[in-house]
N, C-alpha and C. Protein backbone atom coordinates (compact mmCIF):
# COMPACT_ATOMS: atom_id res chain seq x y z
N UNK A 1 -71.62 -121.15 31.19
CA UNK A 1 -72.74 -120.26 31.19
C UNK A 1 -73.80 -120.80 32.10
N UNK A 2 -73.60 -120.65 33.25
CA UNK A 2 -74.56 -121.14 34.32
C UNK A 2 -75.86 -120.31 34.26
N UNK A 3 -76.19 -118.98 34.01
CA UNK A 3 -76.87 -118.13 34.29
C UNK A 3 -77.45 -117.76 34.86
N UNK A 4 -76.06 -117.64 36.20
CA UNK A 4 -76.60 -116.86 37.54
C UNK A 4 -76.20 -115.12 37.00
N UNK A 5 -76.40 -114.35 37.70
CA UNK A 5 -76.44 -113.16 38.43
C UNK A 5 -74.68 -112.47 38.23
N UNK A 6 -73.97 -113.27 38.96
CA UNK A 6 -72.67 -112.63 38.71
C UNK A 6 -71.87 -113.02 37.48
N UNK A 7 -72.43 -113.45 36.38
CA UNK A 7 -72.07 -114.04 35.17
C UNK A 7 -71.25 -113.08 34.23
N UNK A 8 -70.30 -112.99 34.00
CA UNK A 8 -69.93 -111.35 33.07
C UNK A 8 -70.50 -111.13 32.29
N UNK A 9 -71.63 -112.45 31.27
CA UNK A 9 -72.07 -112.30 30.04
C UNK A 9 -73.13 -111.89 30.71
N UNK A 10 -73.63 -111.76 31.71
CA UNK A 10 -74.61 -110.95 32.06
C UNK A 10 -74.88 -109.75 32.16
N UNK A 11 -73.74 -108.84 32.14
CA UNK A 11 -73.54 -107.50 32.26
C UNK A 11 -72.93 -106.42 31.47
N UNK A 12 -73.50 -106.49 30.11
CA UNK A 12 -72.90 -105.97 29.34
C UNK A 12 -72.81 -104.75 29.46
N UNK A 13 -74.20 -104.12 30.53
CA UNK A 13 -73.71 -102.52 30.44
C UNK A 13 -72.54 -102.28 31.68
N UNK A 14 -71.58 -102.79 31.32
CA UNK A 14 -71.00 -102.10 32.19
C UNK A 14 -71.00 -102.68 33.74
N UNK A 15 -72.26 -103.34 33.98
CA UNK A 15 -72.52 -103.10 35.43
C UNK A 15 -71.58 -104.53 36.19
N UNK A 16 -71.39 -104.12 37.03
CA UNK A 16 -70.59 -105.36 37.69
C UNK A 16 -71.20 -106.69 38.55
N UNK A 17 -71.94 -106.17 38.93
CA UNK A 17 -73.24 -107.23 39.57
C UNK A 17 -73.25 -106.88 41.06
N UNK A 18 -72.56 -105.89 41.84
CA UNK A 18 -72.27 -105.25 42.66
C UNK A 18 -73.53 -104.25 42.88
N UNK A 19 -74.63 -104.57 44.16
CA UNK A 19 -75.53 -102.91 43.58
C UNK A 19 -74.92 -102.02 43.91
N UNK A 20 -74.19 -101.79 45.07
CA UNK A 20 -74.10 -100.45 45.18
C UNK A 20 -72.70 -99.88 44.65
N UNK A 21 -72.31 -100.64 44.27
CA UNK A 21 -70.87 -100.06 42.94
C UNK A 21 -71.88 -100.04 41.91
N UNK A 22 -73.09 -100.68 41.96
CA UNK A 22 -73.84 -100.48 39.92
C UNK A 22 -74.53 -98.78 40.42
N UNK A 23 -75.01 -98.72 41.89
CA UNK A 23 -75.60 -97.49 41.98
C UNK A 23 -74.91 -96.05 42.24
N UNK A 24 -73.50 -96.49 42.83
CA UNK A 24 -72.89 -95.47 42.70
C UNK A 24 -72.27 -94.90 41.60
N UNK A 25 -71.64 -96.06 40.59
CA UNK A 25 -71.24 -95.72 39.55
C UNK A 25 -72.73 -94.75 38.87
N UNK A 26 -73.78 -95.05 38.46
CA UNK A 26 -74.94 -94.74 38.22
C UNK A 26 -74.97 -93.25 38.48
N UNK A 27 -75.19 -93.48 39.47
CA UNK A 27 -75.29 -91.44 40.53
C UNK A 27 -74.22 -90.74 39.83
N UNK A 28 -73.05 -91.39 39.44
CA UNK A 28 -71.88 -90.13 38.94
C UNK A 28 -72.36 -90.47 37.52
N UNK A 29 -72.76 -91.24 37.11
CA UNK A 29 -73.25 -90.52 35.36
C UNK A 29 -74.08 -90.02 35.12
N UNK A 30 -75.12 -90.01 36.15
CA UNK A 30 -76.29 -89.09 36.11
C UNK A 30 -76.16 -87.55 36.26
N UNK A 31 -74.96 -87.89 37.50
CA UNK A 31 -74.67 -86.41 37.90
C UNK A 31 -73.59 -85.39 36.40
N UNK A 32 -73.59 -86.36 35.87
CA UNK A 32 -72.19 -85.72 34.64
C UNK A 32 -72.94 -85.27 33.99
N UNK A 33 -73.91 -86.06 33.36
CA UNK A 33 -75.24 -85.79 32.78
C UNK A 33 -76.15 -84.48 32.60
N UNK A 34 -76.33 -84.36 34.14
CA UNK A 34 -77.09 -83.09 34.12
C UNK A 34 -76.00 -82.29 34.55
N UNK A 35 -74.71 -82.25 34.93
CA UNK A 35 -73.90 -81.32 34.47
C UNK A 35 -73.38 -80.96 33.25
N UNK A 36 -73.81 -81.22 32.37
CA UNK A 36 -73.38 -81.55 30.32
C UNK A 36 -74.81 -80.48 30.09
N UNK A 37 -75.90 -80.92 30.31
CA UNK A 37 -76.99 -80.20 30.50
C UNK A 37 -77.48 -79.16 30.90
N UNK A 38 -76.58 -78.79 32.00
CA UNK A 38 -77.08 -77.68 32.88
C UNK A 38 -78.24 -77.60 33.64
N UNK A 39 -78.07 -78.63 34.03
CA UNK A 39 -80.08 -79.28 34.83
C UNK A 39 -79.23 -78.52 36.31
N UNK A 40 -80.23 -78.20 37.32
CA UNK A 40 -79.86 -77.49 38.55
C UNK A 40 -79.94 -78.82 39.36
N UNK A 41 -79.15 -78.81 40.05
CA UNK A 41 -78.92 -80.24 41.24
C UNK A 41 -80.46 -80.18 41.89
N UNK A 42 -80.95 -79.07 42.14
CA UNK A 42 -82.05 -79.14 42.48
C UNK A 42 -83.52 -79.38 41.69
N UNK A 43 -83.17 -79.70 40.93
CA UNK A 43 -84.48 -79.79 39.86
C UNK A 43 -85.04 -81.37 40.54
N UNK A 44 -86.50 -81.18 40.35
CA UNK A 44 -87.47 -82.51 40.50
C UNK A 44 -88.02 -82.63 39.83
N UNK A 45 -87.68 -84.08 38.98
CA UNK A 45 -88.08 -84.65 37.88
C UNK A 45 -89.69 -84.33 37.82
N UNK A 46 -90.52 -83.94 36.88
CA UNK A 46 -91.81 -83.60 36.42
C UNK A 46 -92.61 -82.01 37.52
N UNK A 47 -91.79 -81.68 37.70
CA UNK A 47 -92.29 -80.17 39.03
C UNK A 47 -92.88 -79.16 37.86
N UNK A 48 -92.69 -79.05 36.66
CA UNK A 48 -93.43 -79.03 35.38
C UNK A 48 -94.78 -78.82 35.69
N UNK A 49 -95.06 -79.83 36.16
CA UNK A 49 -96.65 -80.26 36.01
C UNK A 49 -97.29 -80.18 37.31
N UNK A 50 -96.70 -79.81 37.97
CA UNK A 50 -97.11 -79.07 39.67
C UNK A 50 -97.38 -77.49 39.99
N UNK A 51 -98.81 -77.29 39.60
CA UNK A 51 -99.34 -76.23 39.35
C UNK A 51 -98.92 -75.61 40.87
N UNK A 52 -99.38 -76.33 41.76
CA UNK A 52 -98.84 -75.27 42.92
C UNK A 52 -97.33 -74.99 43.44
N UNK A 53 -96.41 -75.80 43.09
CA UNK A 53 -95.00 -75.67 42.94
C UNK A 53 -94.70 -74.65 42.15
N UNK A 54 -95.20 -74.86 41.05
CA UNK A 54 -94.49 -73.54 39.97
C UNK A 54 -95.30 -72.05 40.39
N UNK A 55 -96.56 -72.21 41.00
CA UNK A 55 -97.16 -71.04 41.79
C UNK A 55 -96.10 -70.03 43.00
N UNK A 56 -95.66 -71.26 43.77
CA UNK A 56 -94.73 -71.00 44.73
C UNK A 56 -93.63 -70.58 44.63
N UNK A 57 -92.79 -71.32 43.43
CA UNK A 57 -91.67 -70.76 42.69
C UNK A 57 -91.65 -69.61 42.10
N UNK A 58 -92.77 -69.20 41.48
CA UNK A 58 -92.98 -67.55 40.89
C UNK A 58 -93.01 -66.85 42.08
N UNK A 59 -93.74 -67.25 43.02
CA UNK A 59 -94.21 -65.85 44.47
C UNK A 59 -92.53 -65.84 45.02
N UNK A 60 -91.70 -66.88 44.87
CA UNK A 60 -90.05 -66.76 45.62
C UNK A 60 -89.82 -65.75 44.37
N UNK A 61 -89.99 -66.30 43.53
CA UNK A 61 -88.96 -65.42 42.35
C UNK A 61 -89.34 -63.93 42.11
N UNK A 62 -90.67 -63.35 42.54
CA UNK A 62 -91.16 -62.10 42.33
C UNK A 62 -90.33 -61.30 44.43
N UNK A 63 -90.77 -62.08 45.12
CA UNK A 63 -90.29 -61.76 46.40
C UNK A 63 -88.75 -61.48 46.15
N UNK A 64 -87.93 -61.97 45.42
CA UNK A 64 -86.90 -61.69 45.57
C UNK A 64 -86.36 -60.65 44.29
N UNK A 65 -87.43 -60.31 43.75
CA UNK A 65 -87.03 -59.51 42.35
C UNK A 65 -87.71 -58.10 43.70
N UNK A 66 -88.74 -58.19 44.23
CA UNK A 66 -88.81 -56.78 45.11
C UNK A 66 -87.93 -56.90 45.98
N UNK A 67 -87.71 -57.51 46.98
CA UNK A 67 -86.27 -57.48 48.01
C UNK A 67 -84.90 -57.00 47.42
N UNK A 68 -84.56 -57.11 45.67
CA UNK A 68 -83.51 -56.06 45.07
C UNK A 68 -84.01 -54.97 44.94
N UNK A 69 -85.32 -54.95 44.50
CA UNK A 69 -85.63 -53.41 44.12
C UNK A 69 -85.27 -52.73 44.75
N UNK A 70 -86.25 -53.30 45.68
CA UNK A 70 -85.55 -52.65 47.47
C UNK A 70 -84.19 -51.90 48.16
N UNK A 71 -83.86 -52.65 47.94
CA UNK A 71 -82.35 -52.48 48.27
C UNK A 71 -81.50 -51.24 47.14
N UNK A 72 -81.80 -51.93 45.54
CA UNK A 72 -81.64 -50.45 45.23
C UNK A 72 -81.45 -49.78 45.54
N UNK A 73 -83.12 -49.18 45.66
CA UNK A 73 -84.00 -48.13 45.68
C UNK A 73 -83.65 -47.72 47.43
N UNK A 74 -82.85 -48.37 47.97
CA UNK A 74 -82.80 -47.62 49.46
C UNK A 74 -80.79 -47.31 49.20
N UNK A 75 -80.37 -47.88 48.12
CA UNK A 75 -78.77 -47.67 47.63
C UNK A 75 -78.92 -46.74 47.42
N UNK A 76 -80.39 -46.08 46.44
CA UNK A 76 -79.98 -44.82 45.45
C UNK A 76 -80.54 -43.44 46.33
N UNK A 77 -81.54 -43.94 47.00
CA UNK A 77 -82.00 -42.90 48.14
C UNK A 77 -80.59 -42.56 48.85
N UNK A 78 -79.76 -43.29 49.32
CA UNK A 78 -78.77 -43.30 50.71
C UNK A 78 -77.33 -42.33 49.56
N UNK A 79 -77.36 -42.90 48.27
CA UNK A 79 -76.22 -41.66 47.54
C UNK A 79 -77.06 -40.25 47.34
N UNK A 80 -78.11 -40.34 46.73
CA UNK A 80 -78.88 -39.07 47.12
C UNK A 80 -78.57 -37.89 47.87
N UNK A 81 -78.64 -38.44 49.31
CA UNK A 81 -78.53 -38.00 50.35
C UNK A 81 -76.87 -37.60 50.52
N UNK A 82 -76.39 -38.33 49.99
CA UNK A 82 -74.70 -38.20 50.32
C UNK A 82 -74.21 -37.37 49.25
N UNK A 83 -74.85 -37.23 47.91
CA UNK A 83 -74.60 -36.12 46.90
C UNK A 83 -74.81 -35.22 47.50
N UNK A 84 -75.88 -34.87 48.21
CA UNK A 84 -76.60 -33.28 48.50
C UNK A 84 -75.99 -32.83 49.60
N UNK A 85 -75.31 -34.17 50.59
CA UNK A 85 -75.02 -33.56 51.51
C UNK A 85 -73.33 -32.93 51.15
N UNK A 86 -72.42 -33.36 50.13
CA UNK A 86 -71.37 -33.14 49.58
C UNK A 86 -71.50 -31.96 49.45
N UNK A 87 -73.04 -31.44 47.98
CA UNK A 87 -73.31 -29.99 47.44
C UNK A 87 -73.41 -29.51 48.68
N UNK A 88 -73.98 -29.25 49.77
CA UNK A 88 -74.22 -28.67 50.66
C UNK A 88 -72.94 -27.93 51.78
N UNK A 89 -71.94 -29.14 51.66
CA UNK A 89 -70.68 -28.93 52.10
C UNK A 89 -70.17 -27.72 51.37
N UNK A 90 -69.70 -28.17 49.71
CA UNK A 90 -69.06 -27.51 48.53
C UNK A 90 -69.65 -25.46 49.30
N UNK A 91 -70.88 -26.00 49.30
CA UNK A 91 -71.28 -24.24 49.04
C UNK A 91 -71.07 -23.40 50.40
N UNK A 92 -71.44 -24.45 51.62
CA UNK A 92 -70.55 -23.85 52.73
C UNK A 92 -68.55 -23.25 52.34
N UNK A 93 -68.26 -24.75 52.05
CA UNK A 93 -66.85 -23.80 51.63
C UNK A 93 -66.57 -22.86 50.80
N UNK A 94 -67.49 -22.89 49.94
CA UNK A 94 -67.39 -21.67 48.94
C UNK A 94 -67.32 -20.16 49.44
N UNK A 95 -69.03 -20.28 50.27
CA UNK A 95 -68.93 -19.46 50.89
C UNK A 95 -68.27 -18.21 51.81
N UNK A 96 -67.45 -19.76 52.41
CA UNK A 96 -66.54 -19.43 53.58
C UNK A 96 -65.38 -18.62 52.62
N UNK A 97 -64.86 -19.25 51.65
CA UNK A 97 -63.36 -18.16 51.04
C UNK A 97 -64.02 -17.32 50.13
N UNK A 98 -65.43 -17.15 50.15
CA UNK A 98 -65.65 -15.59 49.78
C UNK A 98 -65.79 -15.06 50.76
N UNK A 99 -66.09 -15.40 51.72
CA UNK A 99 -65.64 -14.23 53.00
C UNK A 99 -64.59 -14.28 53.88
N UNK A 100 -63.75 -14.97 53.57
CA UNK A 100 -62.58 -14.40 53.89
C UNK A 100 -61.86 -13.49 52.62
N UNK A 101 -62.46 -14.13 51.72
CA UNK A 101 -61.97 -12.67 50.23
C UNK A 101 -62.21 -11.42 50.52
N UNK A 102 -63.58 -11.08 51.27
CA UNK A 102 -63.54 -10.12 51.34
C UNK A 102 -63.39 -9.07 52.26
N UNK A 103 -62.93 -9.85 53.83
CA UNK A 103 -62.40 -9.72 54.68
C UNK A 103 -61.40 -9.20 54.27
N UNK A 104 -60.43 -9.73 53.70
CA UNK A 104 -58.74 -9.55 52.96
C UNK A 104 -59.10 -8.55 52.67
N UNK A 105 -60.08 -8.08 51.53
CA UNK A 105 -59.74 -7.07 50.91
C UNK A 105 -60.11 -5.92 51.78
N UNK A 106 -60.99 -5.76 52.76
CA UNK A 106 -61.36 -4.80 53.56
C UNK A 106 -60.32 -4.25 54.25
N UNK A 107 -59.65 -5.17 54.63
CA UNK A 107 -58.03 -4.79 55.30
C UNK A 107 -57.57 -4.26 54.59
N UNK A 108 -57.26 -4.61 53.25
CA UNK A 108 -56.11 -3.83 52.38
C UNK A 108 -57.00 -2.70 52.04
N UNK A 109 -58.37 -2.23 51.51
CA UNK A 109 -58.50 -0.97 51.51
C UNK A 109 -58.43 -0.38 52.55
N UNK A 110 -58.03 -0.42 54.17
CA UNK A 110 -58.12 -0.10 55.23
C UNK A 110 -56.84 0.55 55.31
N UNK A 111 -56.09 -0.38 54.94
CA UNK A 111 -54.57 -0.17 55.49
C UNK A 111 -54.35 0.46 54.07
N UNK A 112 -54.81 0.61 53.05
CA UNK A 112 -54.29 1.85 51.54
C UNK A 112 -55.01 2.85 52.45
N UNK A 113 -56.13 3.29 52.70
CA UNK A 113 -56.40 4.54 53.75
C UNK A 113 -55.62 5.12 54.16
N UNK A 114 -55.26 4.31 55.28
CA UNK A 114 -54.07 4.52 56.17
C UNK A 114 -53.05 4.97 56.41
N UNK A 115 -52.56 5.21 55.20
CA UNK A 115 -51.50 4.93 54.85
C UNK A 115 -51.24 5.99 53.54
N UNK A 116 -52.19 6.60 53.23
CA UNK A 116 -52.51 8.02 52.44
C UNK A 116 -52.27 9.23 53.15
């Protein structure tokens, strides 16, 4: 028991006396961590308490709640337009084989005339 540094009884958590095997190992339990949690990779520890951060974060989060609206609201305008222009079709064709209905029939009372 000399009690240097690379001593095993020195390292009970685990750590090897290695930093950057103690820091990498480290980073992946942290990272497991707040994946167990559901913490966002992007989260910064105390941003809580950063009145103008969380200011900024609301004006992104409202900017992007109107940029859907948006979009919507220019989805539901653009079927709108494509319903009416469908109805608009429908009643042209409608149109159209009532007059050829009654074209037809003008002939056939033409040709029963005719034919009397």
């Amino acid at each position: 028991a000399s009690g240097g540094r690379g001593d095993a009884a020195a390292a009970p958590s685990g750590r090897t006396g290695e930093t950057h095997a103690d820091a990498a190992s480290k980073e992946r339990e942290t990272n497991a961590l707040k994946e167990a949690l559901g913490i966002s990779s992007a989260y910064v520890g105390g941003s809580a308490f950063d009145r103008e951060a969380q200011e900024r974060e609301k004006a992104e989060r409202q900017a992007r709640r109107d940029a859907e609206e948006a979009e919507r609201a220019s989805l539901l305008a653009e079927l709108e337009r494509e319903q009416a222009r469908e109805e608009r079709q429908r009643a042209k064709e409608a149109r159209r084989r009532d007059k050829e209905e009654r074209r037809a029939e003008k002939k056939r009372q033409k040709k029963s005339r005719g034919s009397d």
